[in-house]
N, C-alpha and C. Protein backbone atom coordinates (compact mmCIF):
# COMPACT_ATOMS: atom_id res chain seq x y z
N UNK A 1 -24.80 -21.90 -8.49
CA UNK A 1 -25.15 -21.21 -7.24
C UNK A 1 -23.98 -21.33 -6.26
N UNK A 2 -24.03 -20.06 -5.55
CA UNK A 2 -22.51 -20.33 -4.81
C UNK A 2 -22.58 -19.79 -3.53
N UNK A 3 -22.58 -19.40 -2.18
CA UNK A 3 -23.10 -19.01 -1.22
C UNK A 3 -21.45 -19.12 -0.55
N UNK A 4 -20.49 -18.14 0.10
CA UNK A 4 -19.51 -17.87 0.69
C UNK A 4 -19.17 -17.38 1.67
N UNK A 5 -19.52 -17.74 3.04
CA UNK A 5 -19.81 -16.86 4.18
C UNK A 5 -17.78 -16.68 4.70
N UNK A 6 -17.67 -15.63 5.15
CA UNK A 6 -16.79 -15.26 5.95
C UNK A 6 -16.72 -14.15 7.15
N UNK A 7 -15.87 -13.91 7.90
CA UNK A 7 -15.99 -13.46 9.14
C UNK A 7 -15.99 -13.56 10.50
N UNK A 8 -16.29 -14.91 10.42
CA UNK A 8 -15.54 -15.76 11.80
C UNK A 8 -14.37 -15.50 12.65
N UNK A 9 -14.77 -16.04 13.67
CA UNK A 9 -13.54 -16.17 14.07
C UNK A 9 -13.13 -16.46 15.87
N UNK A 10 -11.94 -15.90 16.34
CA UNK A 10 -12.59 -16.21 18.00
C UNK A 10 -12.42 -14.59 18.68
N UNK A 11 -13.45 -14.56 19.47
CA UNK A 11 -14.38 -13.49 19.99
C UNK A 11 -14.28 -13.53 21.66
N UNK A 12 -13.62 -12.71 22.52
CA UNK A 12 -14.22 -12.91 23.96
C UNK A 12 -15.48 -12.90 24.13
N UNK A 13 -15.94 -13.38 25.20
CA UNK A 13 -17.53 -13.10 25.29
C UNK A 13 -17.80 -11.66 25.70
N UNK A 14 -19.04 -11.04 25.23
CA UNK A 14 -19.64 -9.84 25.18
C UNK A 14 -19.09 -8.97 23.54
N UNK A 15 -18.20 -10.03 22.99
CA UNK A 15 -17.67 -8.99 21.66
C UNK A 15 -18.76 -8.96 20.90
N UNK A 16 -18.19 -8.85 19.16
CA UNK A 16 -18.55 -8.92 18.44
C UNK A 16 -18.26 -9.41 17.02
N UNK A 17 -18.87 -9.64 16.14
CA UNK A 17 -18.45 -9.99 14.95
C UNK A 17 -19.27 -9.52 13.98
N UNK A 18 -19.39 -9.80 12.99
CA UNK A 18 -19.53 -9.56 11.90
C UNK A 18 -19.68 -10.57 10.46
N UNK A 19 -20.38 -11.27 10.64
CA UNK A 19 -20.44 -12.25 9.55
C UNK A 19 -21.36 -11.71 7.86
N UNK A 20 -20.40 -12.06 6.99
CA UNK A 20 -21.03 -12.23 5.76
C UNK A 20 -21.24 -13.15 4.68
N UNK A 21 -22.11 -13.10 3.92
CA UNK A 21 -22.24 -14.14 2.39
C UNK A 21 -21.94 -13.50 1.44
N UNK A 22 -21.75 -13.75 0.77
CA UNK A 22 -21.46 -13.65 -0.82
C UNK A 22 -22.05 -14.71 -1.74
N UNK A 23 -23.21 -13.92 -2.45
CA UNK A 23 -24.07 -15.11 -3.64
C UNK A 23 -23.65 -14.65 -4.94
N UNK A 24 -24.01 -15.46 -5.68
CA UNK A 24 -24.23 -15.84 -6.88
C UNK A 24 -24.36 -16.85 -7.35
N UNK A 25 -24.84 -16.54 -8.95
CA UNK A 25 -25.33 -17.88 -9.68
C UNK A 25 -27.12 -17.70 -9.52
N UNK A 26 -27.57 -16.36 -8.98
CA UNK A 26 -28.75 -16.87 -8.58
C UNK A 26 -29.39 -15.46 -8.70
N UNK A 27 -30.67 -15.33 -8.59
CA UNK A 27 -31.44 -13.61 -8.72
C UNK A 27 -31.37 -13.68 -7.44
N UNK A 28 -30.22 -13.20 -6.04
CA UNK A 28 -30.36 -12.73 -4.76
C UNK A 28 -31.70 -11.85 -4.38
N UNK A 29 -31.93 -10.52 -5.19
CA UNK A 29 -32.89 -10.07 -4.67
C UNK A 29 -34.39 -10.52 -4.69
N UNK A 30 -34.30 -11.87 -5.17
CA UNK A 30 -35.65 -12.53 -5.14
C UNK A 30 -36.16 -13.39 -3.83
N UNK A 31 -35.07 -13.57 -3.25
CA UNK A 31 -34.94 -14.59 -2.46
C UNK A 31 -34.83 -14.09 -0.55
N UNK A 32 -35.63 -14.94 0.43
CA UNK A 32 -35.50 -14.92 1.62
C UNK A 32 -34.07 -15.39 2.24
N UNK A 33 -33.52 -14.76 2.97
CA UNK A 33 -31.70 -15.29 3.42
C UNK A 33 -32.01 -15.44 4.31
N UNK A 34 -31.18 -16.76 5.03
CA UNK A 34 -31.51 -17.58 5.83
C UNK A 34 -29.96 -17.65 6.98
N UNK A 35 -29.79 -17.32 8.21
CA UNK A 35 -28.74 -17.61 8.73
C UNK A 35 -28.58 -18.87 9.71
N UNK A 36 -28.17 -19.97 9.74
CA UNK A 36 -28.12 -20.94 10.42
C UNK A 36 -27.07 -21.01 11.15
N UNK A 37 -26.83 -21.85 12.56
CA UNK A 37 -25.65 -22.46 13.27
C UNK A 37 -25.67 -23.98 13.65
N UNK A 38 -24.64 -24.23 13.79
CA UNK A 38 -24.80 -25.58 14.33
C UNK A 38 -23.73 -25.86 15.02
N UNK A 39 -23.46 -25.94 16.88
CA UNK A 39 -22.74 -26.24 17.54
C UNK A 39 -22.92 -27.71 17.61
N UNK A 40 -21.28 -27.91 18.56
CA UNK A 40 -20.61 -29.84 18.49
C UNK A 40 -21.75 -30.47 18.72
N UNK A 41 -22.32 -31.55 18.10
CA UNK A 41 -23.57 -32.53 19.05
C UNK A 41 -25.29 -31.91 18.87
N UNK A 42 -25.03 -30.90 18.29
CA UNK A 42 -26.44 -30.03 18.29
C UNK A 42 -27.10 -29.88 16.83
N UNK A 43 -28.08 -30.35 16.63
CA UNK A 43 -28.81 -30.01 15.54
C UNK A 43 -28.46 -28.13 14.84
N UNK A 44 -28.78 -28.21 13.51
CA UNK A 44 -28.45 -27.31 12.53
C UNK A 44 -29.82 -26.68 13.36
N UNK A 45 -29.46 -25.15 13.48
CA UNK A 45 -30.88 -23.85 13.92
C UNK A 45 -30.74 -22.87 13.32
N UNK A 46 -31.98 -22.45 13.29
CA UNK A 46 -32.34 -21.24 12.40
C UNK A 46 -32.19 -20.02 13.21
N UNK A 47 -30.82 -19.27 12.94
CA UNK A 47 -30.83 -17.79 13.60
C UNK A 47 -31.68 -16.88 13.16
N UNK A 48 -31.48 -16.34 12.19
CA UNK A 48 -32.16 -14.94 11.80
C UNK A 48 -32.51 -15.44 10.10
N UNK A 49 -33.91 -14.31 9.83
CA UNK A 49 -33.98 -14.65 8.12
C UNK A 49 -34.65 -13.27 8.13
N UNK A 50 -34.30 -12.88 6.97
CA UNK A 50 -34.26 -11.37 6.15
C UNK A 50 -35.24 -12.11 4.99
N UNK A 51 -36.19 -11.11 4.27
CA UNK A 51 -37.34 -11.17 3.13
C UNK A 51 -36.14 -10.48 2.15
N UNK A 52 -36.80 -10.63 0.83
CA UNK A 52 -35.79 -10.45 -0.47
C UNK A 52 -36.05 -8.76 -0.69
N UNK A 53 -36.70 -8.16 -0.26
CA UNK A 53 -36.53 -7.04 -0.14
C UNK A 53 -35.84 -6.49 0.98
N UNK A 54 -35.51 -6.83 2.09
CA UNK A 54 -34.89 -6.47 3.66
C UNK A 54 -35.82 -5.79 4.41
N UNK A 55 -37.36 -5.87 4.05
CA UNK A 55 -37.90 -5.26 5.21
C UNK A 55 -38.17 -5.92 6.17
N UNK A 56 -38.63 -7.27 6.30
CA UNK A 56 -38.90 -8.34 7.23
C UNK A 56 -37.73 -9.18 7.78
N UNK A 57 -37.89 -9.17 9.20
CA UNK A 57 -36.67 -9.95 9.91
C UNK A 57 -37.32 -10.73 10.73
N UNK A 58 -36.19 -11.66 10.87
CA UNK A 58 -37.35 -12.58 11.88
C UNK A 58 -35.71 -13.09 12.46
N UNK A 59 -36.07 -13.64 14.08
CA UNK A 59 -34.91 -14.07 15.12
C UNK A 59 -35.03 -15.09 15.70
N UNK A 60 -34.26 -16.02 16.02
CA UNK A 60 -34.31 -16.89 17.13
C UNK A 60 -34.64 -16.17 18.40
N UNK A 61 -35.42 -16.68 19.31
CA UNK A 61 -35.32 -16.08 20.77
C UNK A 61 -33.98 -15.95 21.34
N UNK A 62 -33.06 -16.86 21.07
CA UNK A 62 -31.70 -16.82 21.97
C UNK A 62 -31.00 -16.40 21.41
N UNK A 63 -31.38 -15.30 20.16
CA UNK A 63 -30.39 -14.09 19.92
C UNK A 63 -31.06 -12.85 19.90
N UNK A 64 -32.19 -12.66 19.69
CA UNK A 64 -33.55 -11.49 19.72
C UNK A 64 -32.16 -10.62 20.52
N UNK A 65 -32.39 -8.87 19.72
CA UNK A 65 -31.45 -7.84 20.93
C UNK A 65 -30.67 -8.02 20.85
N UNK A 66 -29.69 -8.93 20.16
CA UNK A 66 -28.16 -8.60 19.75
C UNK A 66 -27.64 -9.23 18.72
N UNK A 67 -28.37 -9.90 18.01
CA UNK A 67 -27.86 -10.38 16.17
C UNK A 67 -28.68 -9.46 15.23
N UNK A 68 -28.20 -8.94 14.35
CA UNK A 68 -28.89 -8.06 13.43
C UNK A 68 -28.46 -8.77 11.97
N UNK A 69 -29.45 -9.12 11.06
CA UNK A 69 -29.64 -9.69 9.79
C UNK A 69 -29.83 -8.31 8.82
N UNK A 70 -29.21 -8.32 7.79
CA UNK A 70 -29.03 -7.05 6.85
C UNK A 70 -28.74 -7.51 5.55
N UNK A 71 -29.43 -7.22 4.35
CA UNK A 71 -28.75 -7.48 3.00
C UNK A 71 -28.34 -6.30 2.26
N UNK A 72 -27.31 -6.28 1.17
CA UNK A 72 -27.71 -5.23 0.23
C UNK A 72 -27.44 -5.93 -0.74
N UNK A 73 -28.83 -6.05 -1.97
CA UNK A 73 -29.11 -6.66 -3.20
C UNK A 73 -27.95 -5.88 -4.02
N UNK A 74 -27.58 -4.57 -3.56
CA UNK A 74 -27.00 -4.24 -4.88
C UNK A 74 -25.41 -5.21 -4.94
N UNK A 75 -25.12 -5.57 -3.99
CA UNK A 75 -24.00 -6.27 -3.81
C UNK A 75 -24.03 -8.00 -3.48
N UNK A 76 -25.05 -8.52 -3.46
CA UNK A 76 -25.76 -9.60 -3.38
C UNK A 76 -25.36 -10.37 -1.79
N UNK A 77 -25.58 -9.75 -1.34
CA UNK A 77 -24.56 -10.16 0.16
C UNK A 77 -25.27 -9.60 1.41
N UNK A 78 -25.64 -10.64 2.19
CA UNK A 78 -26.37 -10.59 3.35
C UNK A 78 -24.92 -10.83 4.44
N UNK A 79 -25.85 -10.33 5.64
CA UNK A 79 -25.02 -10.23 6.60
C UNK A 79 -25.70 -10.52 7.95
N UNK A 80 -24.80 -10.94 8.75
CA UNK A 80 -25.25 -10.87 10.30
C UNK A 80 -24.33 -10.24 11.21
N UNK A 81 -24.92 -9.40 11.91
CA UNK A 81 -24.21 -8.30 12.79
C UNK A 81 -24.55 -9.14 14.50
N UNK A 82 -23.00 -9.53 14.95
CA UNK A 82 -23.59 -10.58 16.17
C UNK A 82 -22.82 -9.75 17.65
N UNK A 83 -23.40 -8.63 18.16
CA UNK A 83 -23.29 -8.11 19.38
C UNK A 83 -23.18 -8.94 20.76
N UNK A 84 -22.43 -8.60 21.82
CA UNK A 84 -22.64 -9.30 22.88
C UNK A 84 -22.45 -10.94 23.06
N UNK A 85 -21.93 -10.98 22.29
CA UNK A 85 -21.59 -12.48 22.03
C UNK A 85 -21.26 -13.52 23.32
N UNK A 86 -22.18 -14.49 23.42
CA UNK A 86 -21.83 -15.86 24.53
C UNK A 86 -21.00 -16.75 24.36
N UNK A 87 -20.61 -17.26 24.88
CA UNK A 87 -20.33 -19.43 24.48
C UNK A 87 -20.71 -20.16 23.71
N UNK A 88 -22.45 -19.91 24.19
CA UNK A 88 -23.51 -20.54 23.94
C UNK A 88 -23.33 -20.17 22.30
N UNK A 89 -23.08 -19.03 21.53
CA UNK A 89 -22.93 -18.55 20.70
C UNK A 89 -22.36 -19.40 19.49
N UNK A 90 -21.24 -20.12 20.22
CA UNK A 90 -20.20 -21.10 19.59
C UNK A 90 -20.89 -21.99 18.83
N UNK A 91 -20.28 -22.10 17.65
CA UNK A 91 -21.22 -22.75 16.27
C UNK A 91 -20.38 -22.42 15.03
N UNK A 92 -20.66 -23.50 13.78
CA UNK A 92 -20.36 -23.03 12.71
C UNK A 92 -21.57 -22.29 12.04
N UNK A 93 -20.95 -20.92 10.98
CA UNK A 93 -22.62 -20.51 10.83
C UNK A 93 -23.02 -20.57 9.43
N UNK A 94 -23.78 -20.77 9.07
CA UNK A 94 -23.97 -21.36 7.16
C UNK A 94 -25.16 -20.20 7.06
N UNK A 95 -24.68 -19.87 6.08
CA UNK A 95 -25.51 -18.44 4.57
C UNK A 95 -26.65 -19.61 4.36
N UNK A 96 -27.73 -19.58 4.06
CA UNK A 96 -28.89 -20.40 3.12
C UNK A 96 -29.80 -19.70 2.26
N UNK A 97 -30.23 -20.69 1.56
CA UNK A 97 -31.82 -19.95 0.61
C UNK A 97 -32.78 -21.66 0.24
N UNK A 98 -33.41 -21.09 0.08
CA UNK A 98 -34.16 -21.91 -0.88
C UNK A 98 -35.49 -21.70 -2.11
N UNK A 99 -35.01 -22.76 -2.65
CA UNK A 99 -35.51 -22.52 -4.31
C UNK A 99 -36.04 -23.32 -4.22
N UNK A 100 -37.46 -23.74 -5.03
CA UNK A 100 -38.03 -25.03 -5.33
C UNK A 100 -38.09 -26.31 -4.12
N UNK A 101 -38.40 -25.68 -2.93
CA UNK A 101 -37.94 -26.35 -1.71
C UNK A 101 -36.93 -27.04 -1.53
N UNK A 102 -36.03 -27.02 -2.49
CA UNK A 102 -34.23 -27.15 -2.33
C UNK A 102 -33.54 -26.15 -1.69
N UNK A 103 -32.73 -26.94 -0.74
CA UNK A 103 -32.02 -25.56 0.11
C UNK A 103 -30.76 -25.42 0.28
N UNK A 104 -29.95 -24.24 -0.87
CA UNK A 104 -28.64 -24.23 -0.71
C UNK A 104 -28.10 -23.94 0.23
N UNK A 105 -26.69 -24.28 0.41
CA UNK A 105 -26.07 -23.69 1.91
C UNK A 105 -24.71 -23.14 1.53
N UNK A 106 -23.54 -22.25 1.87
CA UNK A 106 -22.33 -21.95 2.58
C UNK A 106 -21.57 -23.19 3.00
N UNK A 107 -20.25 -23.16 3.12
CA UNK A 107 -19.39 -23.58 3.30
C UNK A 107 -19.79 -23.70 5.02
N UNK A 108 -20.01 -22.82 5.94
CA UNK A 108 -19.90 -22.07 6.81
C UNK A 108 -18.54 -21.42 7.31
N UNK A 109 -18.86 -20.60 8.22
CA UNK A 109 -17.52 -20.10 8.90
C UNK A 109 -17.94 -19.96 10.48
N UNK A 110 -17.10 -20.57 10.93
CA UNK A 110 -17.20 -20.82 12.27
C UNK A 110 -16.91 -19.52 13.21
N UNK A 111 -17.81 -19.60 14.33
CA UNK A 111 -17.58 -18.52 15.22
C UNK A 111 -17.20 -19.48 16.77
N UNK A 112 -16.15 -18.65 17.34
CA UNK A 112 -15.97 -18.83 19.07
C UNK A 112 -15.85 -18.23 19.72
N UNK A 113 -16.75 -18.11 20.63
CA UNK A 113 -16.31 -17.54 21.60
C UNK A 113 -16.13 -17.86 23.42
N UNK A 114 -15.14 -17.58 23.54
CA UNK A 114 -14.00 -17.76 24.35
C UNK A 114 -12.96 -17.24 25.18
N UNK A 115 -12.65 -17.08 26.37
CA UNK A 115 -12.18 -15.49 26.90
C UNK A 115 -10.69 -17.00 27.25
């Protein structure tokens, strides 16, 4: 199983980015994708999660209206589309799933933003 997020990077505030995963090793389209962050000192949080089909999304409140969660199975690769970007924003961000209530993760790739 292999989970590869890239796209990071540093962002003025109000930009944007673009983060993605890359899976394998695994049946992707079976599975719920999970986007996490975790800024300096702050517990690991749950941004956004997409259903293994992509019809169901679900958000943190303190991104609701400007992070958008997207997969396409045919390419096994979920994504987060991060509009309007804060400070507060600032975090490394890790790809997830879980199997058998084991929960793989990403390397992450860090986002900043910063004017």
């Amino acid at each position: 199983v292999q989970l590869v997020e890239s796209g990071g990077g540093l962002v003025q505030p109000g930009g944007s980015l673009r983060l993605s995963c890359a899976a394998s090793g695994f049946t992707f389209s079976s599975y719920t994708m999970r986007w996490y962050r975790q800024a300096p000192g702050k517990e690991r949080e749950l941004v956004a999660a997409i259903n293994s089909a992509g019809g169901s999304t679900n958000y943190a409140d303190s991104v609701k209206g400007r992070f958008t969660i997207s997969r396409d199975n045919a390419k096994n690769t979920v994504y987060l589309q991060m509009n309007n970007l804060k400070a507060e924003d600032t975090a490394v961000y890790y790809c997830n799933f879980k199997r058998y209530s084991y929960d793989y993760w990403g390397q992450g790739t860090q986002v900043t933003v910063s004017s």
